[in-house]
Protein backbone atom coordinates (compact mmCIF):
# COMPACT_ATOMS: atom_id res chain seq x y z
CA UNK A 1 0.06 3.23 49.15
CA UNK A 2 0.08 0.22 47.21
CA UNK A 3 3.49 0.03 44.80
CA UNK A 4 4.58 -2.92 42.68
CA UNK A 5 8.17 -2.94 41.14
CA UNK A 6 9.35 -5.06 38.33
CA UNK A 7 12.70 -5.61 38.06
CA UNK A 8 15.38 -7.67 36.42
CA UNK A 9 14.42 -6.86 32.17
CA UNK A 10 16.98 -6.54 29.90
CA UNK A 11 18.35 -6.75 26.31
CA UNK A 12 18.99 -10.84 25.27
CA UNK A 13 19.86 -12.93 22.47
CA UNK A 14 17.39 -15.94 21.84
CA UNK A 15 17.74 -18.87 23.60
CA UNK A 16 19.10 -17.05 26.77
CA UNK A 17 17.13 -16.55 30.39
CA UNK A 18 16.16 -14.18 32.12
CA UNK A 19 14.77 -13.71 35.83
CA UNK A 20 12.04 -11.20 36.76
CA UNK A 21 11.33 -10.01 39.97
CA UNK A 22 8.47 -7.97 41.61
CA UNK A 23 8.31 -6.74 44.98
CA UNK A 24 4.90 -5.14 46.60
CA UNK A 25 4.94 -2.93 49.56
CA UNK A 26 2.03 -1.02 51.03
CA UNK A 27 -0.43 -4.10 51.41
CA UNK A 28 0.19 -8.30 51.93
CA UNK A 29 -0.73 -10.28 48.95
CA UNK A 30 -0.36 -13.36 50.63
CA UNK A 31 -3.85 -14.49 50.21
CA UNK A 32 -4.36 -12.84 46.47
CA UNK A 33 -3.43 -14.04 42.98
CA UNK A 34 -0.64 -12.25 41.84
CA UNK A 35 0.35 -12.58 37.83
CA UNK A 36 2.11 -11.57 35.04
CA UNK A 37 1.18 -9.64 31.24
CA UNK A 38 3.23 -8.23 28.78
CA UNK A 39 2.66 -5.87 25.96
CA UNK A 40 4.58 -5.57 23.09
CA UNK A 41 4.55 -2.38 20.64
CA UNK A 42 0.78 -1.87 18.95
CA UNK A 43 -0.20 -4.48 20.73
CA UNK A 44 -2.77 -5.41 23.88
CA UNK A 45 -1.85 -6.46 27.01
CA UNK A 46 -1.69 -10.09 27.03
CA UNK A 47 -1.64 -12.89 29.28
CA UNK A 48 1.38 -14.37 30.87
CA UNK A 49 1.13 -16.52 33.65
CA UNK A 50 -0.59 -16.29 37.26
CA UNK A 51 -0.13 -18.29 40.59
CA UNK A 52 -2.05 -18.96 43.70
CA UNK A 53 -1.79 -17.21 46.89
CA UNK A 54 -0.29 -20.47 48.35
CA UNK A 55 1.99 -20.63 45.73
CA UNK A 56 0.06 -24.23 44.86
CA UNK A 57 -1.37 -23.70 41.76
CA UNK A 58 0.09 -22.09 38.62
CA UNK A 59 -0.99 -20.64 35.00
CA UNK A 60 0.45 -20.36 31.72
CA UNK A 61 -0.46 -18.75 28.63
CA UNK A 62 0.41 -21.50 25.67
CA UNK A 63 2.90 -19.21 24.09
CA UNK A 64 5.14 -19.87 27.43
CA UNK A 65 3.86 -22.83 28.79
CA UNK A 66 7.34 -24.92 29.25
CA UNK A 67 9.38 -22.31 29.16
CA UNK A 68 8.50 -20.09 32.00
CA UNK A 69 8.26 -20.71 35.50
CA UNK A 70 6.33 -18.39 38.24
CA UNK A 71 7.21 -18.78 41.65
CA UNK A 72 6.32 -16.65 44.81
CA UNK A 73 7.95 -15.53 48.07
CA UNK A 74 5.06 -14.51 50.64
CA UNK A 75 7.86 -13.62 53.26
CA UNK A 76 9.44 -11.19 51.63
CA UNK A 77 5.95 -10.13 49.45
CA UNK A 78 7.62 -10.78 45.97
CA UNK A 79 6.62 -12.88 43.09
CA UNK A 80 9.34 -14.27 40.19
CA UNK A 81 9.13 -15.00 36.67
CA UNK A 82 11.50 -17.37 35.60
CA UNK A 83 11.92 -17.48 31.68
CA UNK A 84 13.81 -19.31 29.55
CA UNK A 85 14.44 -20.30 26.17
CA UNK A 86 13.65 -16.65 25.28
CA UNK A 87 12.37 -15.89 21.53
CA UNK A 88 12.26 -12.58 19.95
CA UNK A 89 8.19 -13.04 20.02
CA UNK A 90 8.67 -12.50 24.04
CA UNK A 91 9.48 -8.84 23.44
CA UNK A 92 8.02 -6.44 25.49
CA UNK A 93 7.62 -4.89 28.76
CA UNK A 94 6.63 -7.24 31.67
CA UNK A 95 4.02 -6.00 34.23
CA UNK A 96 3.20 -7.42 37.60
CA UNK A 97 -0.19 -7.31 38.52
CA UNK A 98 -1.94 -8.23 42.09
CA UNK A 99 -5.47 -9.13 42.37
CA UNK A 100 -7.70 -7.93 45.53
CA UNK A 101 -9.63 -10.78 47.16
CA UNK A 102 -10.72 -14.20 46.18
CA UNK A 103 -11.50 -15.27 42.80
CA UNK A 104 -13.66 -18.48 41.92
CA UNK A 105 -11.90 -18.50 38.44
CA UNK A 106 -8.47 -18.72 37.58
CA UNK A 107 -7.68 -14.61 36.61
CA UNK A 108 -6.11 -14.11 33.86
CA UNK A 109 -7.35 -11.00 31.57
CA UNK A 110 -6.14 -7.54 32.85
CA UNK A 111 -9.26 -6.74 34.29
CA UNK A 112 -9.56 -9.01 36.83
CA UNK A 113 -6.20 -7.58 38.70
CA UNK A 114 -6.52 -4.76 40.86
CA UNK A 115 -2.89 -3.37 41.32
CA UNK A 116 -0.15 -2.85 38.47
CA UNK A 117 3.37 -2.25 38.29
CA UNK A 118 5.31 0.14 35.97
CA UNK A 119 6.75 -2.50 34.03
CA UNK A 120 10.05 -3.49 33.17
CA UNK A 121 11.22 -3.77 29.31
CA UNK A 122 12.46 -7.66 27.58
CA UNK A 123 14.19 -7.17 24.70
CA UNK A 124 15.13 -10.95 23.01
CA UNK A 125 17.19 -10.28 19.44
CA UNK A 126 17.59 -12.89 17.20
């Protein structure tokens, strides 16, 4: 069975950082995309960032671009989010998302990603 857990979410002020982490067991994404959404409170799902299955190539929505960094471990099956600078418009809970097989665009709407994790909240107070 295919899990993904988010971890590393938390209460902030702005300005601070935070690091997420998500670990997959139950299948190798070495060779997949692997990326990150958040949704905030009446809102979609949106569009974080996304990397490679190298690692090579990276993604960023606007809102972060500069600001947050996404980084991947295929040893230990893990990808990282990185964020910085955190405003209270980065509220929300974080999901980790793994796409199955190759893609010949870069993914980055929901429905392109195959596996999910639970999520893990961001709270950034001004």
């Amino acid at each position: 069975q295919v899990q993904l857990v988010e971890s590393g979410g938390g209460l902030v002020q702005a300005g601070d950082s935070l690091r997420l982490s998500c670990a997959a067991s139950g299948r190798t994404f070495s060779r997949d995309y692997m990326g990150w959404f958040r949704q905030a409170p009446g809102k979609e799902r949106e569009f974080v960032a996304t990397i490679s299955a190298s690692g090579g190539s990276t993604y960023y929505a606007d809102s972060v671009k500069g600001r947050f960094t996404i980084s991947r471990d295929n040893a230990k099956n893990t990808v990282y989010l990185q964020m910085n600078s955190l405003k209270p418009e980065d509220t929300g809970v974080y999901h980790c998302a793994a796409r199955r097989g190759l893609s010949a665009v870069v993914p980055n709407t929901p429905t392109e990603y195959h596996y999910w994790g639970q999520g893990t909240q961001v709270t950034v107070s001004s």
